[in-house]
C-alpha atoms as a PDB file:
ATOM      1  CA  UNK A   1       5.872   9.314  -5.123  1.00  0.00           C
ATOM      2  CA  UNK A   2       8.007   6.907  -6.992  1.00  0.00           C
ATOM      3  CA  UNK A   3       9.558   4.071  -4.884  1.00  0.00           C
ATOM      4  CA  UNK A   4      13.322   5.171  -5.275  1.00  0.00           C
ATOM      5  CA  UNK A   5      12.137   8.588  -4.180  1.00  0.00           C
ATOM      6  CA  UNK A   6      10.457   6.658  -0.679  1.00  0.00           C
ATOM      7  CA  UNK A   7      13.926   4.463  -0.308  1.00  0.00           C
ATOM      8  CA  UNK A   8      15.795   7.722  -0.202  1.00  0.00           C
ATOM      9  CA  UNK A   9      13.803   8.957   3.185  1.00  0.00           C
ATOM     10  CA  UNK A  10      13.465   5.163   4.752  1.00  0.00           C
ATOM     11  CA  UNK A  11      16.505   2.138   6.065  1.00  0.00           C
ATOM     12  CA  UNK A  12      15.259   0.179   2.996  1.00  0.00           C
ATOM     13  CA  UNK A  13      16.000  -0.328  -0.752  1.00  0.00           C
ATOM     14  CA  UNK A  14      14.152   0.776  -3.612  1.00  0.00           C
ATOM     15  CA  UNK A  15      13.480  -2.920  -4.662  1.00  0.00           C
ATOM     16  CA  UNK A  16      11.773  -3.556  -1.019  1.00  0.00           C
ATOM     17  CA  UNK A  17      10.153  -0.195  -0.985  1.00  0.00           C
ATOM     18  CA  UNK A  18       8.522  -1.228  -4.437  1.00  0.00           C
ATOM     19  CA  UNK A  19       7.745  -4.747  -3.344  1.00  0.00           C
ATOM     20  CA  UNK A  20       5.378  -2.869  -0.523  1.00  0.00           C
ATOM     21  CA  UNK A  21       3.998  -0.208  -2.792  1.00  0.00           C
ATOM     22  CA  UNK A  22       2.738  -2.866  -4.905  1.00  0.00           C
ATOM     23  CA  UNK A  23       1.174  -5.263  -2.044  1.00  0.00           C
ATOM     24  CA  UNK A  24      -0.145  -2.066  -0.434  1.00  0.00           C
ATOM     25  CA  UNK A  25      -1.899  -1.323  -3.544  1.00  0.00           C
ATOM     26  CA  UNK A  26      -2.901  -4.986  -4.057  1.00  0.00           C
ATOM     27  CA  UNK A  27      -5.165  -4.369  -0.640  1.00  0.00           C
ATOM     28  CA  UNK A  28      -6.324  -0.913  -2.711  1.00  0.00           C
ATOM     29  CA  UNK A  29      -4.199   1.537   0.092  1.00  0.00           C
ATOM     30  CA  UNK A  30      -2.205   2.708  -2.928  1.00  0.00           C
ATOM     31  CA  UNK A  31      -2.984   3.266  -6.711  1.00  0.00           C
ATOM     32  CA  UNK A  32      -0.407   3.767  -9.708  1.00  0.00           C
ATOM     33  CA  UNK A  33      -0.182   7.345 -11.418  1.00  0.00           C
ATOM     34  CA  UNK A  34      -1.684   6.910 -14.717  1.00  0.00           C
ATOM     35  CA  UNK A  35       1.331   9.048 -15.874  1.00  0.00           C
ATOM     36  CA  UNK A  36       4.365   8.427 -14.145  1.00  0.00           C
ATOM     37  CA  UNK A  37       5.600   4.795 -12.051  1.00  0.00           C
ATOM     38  CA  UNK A  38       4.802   6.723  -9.128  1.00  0.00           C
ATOM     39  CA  UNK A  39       2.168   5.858  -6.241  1.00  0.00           C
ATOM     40  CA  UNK A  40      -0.684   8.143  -4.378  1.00  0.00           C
ATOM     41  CA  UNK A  41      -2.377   7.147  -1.222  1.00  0.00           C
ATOM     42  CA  UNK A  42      -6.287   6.388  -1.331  1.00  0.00           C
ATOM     43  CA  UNK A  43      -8.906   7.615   0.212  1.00  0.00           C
ATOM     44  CA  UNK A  44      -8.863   3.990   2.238  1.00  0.00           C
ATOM     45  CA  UNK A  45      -5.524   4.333   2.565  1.00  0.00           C
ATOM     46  CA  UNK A  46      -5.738   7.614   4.192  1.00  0.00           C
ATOM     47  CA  UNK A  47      -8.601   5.744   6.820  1.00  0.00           C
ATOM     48  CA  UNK A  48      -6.716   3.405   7.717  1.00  0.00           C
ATOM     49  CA  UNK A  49      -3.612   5.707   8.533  1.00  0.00           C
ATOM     50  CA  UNK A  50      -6.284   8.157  10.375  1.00  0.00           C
ATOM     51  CA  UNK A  51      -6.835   4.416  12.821  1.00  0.00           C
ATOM     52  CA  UNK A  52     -10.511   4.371  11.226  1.00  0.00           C
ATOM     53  CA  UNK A  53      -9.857   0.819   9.866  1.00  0.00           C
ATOM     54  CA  UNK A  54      -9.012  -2.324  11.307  1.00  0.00           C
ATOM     55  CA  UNK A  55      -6.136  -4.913   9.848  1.00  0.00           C
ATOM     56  CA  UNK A  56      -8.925  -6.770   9.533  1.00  0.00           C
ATOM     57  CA  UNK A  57     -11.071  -4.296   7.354  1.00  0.00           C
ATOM     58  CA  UNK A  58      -8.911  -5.046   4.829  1.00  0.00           C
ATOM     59  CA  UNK A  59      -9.257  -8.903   4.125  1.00  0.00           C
ATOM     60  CA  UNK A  60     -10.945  -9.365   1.126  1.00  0.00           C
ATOM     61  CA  UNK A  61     -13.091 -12.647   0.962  1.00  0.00           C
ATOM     62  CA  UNK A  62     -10.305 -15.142   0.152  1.00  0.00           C
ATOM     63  CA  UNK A  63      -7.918 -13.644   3.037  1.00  0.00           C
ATOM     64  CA  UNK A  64     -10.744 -14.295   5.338  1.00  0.00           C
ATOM     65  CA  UNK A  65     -11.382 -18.325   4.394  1.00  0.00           C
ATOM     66  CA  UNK A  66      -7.512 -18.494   4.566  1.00  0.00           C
ATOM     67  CA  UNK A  67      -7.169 -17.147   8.219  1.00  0.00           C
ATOM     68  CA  UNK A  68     -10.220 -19.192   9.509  1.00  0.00           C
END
């Protein structure tokens, strides 16, 4: 889906709903259609949604030496 069409169903803007697509797919939750501006959730995305992940699951190496 493409952010506006998120900010349309949720209290926030299209900017902020953007802002969290992209950090969401920073921590590889989300990826960008190839295609379109749009988003798609990933298969870790879907695992951590289903509660088989842990916040902390998804600290990559230089998260983790910042929260130590």
């Amino acid at each position: 889906m493409k952010p506006a069409t998120l900010a349309l169903n949720l209290p926030y803007t299209r900017n902020h709903v953007a802002g969290r697509c992209r950090e969401l797919a920073a921590h590889d939750l989300l990826e960008r259609h190839e295609e379109t501006a749009g988003y798609r959730v990933t298969d870790l995305g879907r695992d951590f949604l289903a509660d088989k992940l842990e916040p902390a699951d998804l600290l990559d190496d230089a998260d983790a030496e910042t929260d130590a």
